[in-house]
PDB file of N, CA and C in Angstrom:
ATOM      1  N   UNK A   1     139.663 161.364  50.732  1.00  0.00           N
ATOM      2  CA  UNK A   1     140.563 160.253  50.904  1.00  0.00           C
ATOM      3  C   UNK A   1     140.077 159.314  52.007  1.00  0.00           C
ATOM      4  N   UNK A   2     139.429 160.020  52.908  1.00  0.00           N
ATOM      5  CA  UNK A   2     139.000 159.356  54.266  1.00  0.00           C
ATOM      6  C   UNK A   2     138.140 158.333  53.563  1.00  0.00           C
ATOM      7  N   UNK A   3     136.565 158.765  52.837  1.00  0.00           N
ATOM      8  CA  UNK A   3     135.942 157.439  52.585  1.00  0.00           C
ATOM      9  C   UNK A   3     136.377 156.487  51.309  1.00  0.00           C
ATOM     10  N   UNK A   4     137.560 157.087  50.686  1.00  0.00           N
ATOM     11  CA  UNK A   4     137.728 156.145  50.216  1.00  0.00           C
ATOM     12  C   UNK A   4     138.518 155.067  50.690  1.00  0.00           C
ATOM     13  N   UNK A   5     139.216 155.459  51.932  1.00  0.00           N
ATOM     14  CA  UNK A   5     139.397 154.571  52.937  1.00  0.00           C
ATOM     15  C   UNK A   5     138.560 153.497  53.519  1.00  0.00           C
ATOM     16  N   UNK A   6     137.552 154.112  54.169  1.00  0.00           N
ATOM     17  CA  UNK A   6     136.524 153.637  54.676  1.00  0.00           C
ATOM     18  C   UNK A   6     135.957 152.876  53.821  1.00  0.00           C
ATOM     19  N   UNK A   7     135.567 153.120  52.349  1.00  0.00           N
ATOM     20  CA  UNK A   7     134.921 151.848  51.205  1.00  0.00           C
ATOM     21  C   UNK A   7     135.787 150.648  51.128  1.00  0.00           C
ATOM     22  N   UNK A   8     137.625 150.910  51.174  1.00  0.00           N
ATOM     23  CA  UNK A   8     138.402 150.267  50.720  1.00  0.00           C
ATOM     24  C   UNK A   8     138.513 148.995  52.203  1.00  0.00           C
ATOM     25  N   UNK A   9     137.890 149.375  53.248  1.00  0.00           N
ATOM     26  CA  UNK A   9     138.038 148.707  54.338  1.00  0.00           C
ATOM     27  C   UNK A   9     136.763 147.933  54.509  1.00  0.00           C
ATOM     28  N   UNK A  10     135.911 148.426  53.925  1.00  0.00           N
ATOM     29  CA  UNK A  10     134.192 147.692  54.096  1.00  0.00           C
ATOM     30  C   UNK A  10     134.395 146.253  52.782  1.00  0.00           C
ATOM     31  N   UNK A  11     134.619 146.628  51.982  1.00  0.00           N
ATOM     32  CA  UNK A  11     134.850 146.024  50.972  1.00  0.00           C
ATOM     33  C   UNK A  11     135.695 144.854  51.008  1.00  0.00           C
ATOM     34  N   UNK A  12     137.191 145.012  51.498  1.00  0.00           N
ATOM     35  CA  UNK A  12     138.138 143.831  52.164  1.00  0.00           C
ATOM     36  C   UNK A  12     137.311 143.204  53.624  1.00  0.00           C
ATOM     37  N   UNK A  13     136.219 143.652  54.199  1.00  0.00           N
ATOM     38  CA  UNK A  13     135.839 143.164  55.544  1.00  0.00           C
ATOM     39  C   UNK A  13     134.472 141.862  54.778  1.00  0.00           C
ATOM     40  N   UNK A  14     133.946 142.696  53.965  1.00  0.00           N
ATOM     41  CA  UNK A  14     132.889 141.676  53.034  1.00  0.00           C
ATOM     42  C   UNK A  14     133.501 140.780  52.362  1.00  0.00           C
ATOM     43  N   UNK A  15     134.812 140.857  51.729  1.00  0.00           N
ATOM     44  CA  UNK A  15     135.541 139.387  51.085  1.00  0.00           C
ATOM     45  C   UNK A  15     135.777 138.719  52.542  1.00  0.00           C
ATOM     46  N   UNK A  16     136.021 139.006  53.558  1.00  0.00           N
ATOM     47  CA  UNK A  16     136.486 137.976  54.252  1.00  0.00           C
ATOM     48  C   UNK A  16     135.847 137.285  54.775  1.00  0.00           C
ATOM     49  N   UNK A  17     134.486 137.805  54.728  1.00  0.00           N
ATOM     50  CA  UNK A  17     133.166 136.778  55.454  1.00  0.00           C
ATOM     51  C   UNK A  17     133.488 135.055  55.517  1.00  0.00           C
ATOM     52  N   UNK A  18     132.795 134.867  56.440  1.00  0.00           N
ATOM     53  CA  UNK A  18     132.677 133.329  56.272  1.00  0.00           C
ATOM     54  C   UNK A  18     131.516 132.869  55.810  1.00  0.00           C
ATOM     55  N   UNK A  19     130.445 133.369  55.448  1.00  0.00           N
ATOM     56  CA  UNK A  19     129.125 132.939  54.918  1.00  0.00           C
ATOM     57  C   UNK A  19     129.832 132.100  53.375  1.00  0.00           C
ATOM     58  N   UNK A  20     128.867 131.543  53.226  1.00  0.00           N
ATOM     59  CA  UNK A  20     128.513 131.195  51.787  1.00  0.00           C
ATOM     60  C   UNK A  20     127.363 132.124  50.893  1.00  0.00           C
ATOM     61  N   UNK A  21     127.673 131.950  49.586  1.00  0.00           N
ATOM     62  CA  UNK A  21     126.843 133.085  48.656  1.00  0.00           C
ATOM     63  C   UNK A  21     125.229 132.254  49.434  1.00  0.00           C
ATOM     64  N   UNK A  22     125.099 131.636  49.135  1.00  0.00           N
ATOM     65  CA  UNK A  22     123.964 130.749  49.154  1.00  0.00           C
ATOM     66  C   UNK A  22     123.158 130.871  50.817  1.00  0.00           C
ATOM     67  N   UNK A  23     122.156 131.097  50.704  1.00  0.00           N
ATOM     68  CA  UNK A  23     120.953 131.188  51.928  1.00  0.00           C
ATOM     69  C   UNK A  23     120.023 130.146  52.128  1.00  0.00           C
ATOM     70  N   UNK A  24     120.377 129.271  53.217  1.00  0.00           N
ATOM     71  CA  UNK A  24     119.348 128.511  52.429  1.00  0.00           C
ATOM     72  C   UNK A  24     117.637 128.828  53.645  1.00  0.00           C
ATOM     73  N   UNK A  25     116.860 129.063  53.385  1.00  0.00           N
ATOM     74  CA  UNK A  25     115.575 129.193  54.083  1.00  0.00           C
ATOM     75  C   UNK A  25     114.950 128.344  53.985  1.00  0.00           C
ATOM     76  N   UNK A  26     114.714 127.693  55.326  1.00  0.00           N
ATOM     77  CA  UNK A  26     113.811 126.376  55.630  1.00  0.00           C
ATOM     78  C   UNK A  26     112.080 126.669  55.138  1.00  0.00           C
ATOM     79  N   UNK A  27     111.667 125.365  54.463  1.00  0.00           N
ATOM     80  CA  UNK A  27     110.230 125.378  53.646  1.00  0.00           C
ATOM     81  C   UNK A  27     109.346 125.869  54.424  1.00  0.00           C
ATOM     82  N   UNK A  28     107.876 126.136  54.874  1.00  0.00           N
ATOM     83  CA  UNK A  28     107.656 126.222  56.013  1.00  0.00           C
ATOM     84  C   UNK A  28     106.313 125.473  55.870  1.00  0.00           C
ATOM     85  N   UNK A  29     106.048 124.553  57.523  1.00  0.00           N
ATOM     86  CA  UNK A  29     105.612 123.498  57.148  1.00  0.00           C
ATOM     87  C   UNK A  29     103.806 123.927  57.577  1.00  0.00           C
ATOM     88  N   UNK A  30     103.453 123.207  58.126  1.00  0.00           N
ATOM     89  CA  UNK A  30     102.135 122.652  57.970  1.00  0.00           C
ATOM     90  C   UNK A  30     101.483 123.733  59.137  1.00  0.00           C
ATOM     91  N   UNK A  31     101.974 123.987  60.652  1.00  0.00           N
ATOM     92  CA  UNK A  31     101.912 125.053  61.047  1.00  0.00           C
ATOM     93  C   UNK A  31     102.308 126.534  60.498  1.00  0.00           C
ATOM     94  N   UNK A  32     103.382 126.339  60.273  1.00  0.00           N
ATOM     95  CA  UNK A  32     103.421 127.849  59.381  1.00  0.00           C
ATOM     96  C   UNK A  32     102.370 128.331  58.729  1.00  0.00           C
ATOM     97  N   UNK A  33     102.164 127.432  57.690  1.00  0.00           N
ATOM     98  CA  UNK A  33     100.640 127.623  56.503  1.00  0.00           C
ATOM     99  C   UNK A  33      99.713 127.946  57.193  1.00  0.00           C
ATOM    100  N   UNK A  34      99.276 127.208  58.272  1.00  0.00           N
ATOM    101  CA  UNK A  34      98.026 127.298  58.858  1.00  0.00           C
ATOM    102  C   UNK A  34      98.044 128.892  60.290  1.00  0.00           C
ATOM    103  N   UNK A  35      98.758 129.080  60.378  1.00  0.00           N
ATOM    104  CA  UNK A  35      99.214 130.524  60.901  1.00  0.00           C
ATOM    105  C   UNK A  35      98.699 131.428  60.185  1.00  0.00           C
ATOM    106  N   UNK A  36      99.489 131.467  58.821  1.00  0.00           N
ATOM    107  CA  UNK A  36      99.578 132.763  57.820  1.00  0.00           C
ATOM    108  C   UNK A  36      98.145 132.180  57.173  1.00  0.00           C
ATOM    109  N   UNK A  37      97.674 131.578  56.603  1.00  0.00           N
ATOM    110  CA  UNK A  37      96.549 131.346  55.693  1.00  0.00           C
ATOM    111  C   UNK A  37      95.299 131.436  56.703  1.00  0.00           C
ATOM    112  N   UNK A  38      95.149 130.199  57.654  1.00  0.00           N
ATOM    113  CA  UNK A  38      94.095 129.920  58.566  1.00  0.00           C
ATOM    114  C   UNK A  38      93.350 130.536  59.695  1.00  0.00           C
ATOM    115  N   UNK A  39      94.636 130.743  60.691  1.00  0.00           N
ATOM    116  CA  UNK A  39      93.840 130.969  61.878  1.00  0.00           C
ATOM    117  C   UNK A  39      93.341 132.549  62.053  1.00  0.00           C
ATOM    118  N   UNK A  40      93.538 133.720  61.243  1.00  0.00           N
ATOM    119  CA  UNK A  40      93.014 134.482  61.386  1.00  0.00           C
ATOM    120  C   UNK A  40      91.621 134.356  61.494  1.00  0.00           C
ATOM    121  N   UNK A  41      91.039 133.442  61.079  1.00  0.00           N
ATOM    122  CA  UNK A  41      89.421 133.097  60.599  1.00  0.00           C
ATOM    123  C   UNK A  41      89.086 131.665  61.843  1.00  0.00           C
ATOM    124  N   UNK A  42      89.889 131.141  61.757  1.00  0.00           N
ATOM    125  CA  UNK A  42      89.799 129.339  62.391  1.00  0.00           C
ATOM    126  C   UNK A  42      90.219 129.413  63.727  1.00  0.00           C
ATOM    127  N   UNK A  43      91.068 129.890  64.133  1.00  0.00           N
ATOM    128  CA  UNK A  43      91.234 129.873  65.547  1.00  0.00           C
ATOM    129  C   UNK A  43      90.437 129.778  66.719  1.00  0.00           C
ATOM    130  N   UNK A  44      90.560 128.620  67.345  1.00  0.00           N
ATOM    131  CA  UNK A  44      89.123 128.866  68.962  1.00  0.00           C
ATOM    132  C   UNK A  44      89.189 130.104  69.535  1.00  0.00           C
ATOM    133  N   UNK A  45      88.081 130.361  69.977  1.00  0.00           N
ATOM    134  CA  UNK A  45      87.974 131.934  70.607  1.00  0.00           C
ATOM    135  C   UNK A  45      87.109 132.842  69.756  1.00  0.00           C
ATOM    136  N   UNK A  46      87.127 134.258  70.586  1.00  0.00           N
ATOM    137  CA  UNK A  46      86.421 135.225  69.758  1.00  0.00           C
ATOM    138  C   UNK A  46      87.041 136.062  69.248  1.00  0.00           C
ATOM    139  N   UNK A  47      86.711 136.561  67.804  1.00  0.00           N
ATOM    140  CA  UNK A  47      87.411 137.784  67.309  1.00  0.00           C
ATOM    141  C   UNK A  47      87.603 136.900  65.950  1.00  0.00           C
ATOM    142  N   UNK A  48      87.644 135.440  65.394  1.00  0.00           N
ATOM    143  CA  UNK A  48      87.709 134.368  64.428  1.00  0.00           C
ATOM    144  C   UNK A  48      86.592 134.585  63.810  1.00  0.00           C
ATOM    145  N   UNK A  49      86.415 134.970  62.343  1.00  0.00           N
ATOM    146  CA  UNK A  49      85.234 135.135  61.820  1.00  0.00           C
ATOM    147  C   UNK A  49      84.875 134.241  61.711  1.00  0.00           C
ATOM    148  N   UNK A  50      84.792 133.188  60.935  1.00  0.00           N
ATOM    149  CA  UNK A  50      84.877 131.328  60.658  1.00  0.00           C
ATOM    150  C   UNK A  50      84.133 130.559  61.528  1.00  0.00           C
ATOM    151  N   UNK A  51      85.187 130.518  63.133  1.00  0.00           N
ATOM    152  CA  UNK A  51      84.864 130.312  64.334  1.00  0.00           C
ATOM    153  C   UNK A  51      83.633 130.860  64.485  1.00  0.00           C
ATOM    154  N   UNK A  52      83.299 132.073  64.685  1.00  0.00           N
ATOM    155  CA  UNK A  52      82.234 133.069  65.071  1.00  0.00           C
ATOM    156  C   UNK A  52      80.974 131.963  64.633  1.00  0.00           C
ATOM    157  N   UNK A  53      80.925 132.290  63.101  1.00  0.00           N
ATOM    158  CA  UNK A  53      80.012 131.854  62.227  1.00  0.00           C
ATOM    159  C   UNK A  53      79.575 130.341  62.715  1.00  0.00           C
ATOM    160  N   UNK A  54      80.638 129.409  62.796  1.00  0.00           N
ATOM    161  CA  UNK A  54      79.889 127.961  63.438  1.00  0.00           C
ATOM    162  C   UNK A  54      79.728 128.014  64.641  1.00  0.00           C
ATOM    163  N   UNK A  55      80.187 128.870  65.370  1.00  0.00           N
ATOM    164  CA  UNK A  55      79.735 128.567  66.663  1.00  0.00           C
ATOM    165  C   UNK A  55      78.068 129.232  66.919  1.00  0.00           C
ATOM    166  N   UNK A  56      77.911 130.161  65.951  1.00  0.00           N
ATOM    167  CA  UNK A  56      76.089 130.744  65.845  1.00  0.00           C
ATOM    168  C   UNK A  56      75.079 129.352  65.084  1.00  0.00           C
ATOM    169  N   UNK A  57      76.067 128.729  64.800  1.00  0.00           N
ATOM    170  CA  UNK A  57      75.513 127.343  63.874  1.00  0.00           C
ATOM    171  C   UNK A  57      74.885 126.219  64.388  1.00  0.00           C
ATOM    172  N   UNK A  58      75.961 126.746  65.709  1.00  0.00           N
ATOM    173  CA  UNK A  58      75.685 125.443  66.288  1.00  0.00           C
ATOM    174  C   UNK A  58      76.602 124.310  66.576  1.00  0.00           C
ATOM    175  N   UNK A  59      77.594 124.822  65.816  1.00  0.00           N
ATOM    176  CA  UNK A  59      78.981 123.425  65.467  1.00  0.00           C
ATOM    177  C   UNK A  59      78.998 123.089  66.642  1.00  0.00           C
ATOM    178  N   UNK A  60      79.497 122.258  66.644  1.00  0.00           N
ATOM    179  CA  UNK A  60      80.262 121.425  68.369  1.00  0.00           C
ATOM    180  C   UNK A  60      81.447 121.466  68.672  1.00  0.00           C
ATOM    181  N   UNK A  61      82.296 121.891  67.625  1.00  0.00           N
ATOM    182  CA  UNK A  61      83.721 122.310  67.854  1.00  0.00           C
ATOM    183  C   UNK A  61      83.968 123.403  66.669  1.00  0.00           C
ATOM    184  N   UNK A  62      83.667 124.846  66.807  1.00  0.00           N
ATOM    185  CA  UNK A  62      83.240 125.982  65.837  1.00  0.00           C
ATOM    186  C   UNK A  62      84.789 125.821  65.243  1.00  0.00           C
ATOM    187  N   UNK A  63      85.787 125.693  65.910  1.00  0.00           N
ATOM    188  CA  UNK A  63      87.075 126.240  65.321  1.00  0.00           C
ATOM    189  C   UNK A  63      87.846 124.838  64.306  1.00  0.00           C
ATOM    190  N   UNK A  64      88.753 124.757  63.782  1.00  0.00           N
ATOM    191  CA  UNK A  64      89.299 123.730  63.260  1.00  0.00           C
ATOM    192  C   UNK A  64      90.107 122.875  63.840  1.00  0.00           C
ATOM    193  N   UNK A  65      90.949 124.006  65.104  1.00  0.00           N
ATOM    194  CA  UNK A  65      91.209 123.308  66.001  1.00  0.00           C
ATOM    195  C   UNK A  65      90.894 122.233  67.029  1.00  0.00           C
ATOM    196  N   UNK A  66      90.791 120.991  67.232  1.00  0.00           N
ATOM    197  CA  UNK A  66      90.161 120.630  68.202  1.00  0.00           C
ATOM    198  C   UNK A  66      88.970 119.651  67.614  1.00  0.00           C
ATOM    199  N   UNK A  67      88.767 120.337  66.160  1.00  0.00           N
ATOM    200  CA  UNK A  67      88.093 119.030  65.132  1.00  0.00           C
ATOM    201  C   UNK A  67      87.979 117.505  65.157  1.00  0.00           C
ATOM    202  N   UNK A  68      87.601 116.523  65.444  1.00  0.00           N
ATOM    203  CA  UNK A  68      87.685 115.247  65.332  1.00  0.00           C
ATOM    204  C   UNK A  68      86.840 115.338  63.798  1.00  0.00           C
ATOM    205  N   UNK A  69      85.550 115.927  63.427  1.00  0.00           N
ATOM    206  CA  UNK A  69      84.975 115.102  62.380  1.00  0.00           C
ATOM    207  C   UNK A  69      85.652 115.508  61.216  1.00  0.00           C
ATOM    208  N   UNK A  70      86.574 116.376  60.823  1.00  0.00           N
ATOM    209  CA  UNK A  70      87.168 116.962  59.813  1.00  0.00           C
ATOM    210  C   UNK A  70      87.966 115.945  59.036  1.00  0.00           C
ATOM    211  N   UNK A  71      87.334 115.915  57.628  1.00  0.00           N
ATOM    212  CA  UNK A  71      87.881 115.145  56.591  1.00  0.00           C
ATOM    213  C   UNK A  71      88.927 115.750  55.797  1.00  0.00           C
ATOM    214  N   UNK A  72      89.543 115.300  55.584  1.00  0.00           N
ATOM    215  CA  UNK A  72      90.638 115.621  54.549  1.00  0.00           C
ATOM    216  C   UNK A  72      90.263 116.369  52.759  1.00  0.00           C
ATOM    217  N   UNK A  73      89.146 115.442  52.429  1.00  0.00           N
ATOM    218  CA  UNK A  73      88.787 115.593  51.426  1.00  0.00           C
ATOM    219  C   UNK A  73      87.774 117.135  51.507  1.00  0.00           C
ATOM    220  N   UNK A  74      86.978 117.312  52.470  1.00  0.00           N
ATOM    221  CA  UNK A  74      86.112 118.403  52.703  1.00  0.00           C
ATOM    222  C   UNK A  74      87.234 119.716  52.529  1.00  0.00           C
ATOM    223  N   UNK A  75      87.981 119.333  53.631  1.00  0.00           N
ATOM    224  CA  UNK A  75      88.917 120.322  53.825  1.00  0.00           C
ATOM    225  C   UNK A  75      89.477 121.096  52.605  1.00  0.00           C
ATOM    226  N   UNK A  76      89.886 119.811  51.776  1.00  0.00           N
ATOM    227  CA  UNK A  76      90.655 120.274  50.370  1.00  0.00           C
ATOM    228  C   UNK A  76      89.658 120.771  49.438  1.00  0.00           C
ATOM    229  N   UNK A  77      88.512 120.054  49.310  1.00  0.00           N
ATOM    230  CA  UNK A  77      87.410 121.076  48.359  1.00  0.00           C
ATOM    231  C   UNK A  77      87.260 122.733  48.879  1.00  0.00           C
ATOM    232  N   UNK A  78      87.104 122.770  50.310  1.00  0.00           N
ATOM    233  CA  UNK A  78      86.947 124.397  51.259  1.00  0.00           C
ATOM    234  C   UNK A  78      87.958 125.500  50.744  1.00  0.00           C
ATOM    235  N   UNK A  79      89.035 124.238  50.386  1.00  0.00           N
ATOM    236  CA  UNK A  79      90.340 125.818  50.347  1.00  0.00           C
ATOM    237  C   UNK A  79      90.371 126.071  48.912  1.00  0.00           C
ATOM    238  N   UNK A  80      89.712 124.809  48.198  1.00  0.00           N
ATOM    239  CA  UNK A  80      90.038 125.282  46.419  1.00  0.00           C
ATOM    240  C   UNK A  80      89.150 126.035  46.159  1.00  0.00           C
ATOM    241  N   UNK A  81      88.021 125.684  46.315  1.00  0.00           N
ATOM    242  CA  UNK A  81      86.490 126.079  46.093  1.00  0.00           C
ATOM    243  C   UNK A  81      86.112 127.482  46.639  1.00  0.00           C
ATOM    244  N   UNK A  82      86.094 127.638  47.923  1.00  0.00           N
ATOM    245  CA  UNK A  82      86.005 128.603  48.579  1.00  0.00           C
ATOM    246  C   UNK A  82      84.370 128.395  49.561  1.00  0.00           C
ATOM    247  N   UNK A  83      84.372 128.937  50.627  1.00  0.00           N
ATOM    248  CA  UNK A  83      82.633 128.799  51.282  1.00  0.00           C
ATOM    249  C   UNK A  83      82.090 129.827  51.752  1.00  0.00           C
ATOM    250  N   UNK A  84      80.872 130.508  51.899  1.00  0.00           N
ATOM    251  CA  UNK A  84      80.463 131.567  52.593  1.00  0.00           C
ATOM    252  C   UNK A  84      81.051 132.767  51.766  1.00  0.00           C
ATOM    253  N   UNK A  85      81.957 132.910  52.962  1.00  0.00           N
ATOM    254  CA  UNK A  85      82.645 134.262  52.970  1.00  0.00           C
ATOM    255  C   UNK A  85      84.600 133.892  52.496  1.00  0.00           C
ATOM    256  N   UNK A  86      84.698 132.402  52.875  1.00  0.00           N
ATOM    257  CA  UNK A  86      86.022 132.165  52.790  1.00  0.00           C
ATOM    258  C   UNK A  86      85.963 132.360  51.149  1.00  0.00           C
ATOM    259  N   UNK A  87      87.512 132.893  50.439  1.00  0.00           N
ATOM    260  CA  UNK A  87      87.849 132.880  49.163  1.00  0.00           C
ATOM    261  C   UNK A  87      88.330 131.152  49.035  1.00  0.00           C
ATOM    262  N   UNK A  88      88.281 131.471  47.653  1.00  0.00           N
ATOM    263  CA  UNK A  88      89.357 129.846  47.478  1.00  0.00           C
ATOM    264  C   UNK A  88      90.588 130.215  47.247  1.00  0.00           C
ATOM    265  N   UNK A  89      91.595 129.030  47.115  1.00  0.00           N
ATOM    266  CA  UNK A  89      92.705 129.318  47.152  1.00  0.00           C
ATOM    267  C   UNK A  89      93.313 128.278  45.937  1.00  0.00           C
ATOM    268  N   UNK A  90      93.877 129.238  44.741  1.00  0.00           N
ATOM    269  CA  UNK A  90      94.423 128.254  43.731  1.00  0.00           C
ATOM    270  C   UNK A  90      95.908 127.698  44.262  1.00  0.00           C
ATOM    271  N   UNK A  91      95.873 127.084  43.380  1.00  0.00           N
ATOM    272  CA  UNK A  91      97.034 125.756  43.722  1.00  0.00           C
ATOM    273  C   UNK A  91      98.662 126.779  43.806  1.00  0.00           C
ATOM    274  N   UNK A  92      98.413 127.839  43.044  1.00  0.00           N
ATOM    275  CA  UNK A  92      99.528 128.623  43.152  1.00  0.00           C
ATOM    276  C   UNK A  92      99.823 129.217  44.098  1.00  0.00           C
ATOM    277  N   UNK A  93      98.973 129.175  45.353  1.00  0.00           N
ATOM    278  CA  UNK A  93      98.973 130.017  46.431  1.00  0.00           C
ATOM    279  C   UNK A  93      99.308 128.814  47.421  1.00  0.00           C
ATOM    280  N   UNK A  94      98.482 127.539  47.321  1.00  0.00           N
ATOM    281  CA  UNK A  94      98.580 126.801  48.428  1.00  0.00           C
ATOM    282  C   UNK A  94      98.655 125.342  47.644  1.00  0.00           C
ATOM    283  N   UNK A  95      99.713 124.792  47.763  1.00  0.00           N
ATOM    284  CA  UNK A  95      99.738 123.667  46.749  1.00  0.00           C
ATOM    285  C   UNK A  95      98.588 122.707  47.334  1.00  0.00           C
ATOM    286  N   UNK A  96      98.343 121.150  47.055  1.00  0.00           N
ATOM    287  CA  UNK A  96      97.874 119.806  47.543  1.00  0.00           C
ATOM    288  C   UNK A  96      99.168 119.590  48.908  1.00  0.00           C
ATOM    289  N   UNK A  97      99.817 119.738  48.770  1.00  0.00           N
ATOM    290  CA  UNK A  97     101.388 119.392  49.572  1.00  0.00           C
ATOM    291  C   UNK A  97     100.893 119.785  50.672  1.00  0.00           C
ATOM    292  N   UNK A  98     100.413 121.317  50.696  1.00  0.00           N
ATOM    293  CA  UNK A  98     100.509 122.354  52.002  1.00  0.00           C
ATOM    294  C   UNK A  98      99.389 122.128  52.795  1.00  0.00           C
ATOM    295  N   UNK A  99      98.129 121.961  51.707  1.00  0.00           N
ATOM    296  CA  UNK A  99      96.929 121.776  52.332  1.00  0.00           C
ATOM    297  C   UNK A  99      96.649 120.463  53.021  1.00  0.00           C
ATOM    298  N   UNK A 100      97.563 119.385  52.791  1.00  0.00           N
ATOM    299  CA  UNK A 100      97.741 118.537  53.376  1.00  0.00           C
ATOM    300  C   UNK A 100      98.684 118.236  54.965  1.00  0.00           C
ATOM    301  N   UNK A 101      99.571 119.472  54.808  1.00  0.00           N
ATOM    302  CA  UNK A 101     100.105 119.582  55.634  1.00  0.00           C
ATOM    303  C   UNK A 101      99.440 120.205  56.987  1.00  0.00           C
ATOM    304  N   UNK A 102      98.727 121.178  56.116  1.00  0.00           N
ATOM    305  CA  UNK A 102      97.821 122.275  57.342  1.00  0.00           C
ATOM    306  C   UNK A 102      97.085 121.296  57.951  1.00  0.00           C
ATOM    307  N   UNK A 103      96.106 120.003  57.318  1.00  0.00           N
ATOM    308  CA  UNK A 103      95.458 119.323  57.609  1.00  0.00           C
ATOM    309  C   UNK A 103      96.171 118.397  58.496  1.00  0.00           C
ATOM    310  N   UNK A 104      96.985 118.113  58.741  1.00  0.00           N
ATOM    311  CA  UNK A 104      98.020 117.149  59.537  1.00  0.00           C
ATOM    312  C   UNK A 104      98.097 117.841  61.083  1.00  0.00           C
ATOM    313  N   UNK A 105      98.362 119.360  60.473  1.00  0.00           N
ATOM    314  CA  UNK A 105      98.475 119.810  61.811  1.00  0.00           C
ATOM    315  C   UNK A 105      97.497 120.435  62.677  1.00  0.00           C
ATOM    316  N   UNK A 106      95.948 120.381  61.717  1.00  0.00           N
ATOM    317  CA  UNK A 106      95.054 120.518  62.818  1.00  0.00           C
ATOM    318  C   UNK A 106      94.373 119.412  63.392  1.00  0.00           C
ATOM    319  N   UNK A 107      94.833 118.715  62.992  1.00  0.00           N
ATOM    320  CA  UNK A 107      94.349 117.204  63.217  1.00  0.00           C
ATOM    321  C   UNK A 107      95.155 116.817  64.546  1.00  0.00           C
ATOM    322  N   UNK A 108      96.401 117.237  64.572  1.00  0.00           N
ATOM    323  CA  UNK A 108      97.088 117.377  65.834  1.00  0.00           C
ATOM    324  C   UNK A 108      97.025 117.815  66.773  1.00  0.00           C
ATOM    325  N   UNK A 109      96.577 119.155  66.595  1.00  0.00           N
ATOM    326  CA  UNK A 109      96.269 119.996  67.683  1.00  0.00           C
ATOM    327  C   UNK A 109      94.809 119.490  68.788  1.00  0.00           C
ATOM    328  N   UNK A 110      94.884 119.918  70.111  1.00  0.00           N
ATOM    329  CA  UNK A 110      93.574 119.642  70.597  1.00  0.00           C
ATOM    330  C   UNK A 110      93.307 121.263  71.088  1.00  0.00           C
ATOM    331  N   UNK A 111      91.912 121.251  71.277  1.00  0.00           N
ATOM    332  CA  UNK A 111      91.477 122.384  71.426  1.00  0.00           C
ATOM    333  C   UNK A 111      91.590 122.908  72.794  1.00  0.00           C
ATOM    334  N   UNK A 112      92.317 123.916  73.315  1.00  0.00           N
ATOM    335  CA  UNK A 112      92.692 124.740  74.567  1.00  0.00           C
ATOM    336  C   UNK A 112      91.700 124.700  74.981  1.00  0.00           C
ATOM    337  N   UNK A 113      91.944 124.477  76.637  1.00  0.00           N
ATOM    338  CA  UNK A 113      90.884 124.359  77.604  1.00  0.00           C
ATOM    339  C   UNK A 113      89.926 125.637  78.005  1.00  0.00           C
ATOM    340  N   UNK A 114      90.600 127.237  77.272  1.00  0.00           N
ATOM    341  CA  UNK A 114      90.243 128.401  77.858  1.00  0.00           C
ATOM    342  C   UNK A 114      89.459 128.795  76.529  1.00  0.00           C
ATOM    343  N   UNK A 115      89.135 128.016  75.399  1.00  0.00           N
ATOM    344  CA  UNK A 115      88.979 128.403  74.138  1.00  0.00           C
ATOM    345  C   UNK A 115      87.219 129.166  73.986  1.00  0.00           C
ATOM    346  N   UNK A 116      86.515 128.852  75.116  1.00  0.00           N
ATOM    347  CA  UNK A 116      85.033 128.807  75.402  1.00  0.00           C
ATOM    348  C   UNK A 116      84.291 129.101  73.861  1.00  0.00           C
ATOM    349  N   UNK A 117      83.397 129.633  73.914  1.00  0.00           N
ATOM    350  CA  UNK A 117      82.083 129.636  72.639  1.00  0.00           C
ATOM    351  C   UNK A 117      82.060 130.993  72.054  1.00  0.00           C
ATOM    352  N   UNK A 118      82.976 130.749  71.148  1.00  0.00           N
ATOM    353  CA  UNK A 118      82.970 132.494  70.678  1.00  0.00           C
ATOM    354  C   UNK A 118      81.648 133.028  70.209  1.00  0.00           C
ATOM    355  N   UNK A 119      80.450 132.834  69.776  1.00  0.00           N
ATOM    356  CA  UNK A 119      79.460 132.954  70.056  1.00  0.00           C
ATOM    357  C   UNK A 119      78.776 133.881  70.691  1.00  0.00           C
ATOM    358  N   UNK A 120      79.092 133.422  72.262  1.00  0.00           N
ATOM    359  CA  UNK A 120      78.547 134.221  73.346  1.00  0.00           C
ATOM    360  C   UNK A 120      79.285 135.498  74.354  1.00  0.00           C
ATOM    361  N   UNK A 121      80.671 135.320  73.345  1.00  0.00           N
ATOM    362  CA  UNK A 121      81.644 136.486  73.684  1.00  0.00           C
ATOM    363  C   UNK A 121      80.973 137.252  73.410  1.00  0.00           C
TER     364      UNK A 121
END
């Protein structure tokens, strides 16, 4: 009798909520993407495979961060296509929308002053 008490009280406590059925979860934008997709590989510093790789290259700014010569268009062939070691990424994974977005926001970013030459880590 007790839990059917206890169900009969959980049950009237869940109708009374004030929520709505509905959730709504914000899109996630141009940093987000570039978090979860990117910087495991792109990030300044050492331990960035990506990074690693241009900075043995030679790049002048190994990471994406901190980029001035980075085109839009390069960018978007890199993520469909795939390079090296990077996979590509079909449109079902990362729309034109997102990859545009990621591109917005490394274009924003400047590269941390402590970021040194992963390279020689």
């Amino acid at each position: 009798m007790k839990k059917l008490m206890t169900l009969a009280v959980l049950i009237s406590l869940g109708a009374c909520s004030d929520r709505d059925d509905e959730v709504t979860v914000p899109e996630p934008d141009g940093a987000e993407h570039y978090a979860l997709y990117c910087a495991g590989c792109h990030d300044p510093g050492p331990g960035h495979g990506g990074t690693m790789l241009l900075a043995e290259k030679g790049a002048p700014v190994p990471s994406l961060i901190g980029r001035e010569d980075l085109q839009y268009d390069y960018l978007h062939a890199v993520v469909r296509n795939g390079l090296i070691e990077m996979p590509p990424f079909r449109p079902t994974e990362l729309s034109d929308q997102e990859i545009e977005e990621i591109y917005e926001h490394i274009m924003s970013q400047e590269l941390p002053a402590n970021a040194g030459n992963p390279a020689s880590s």
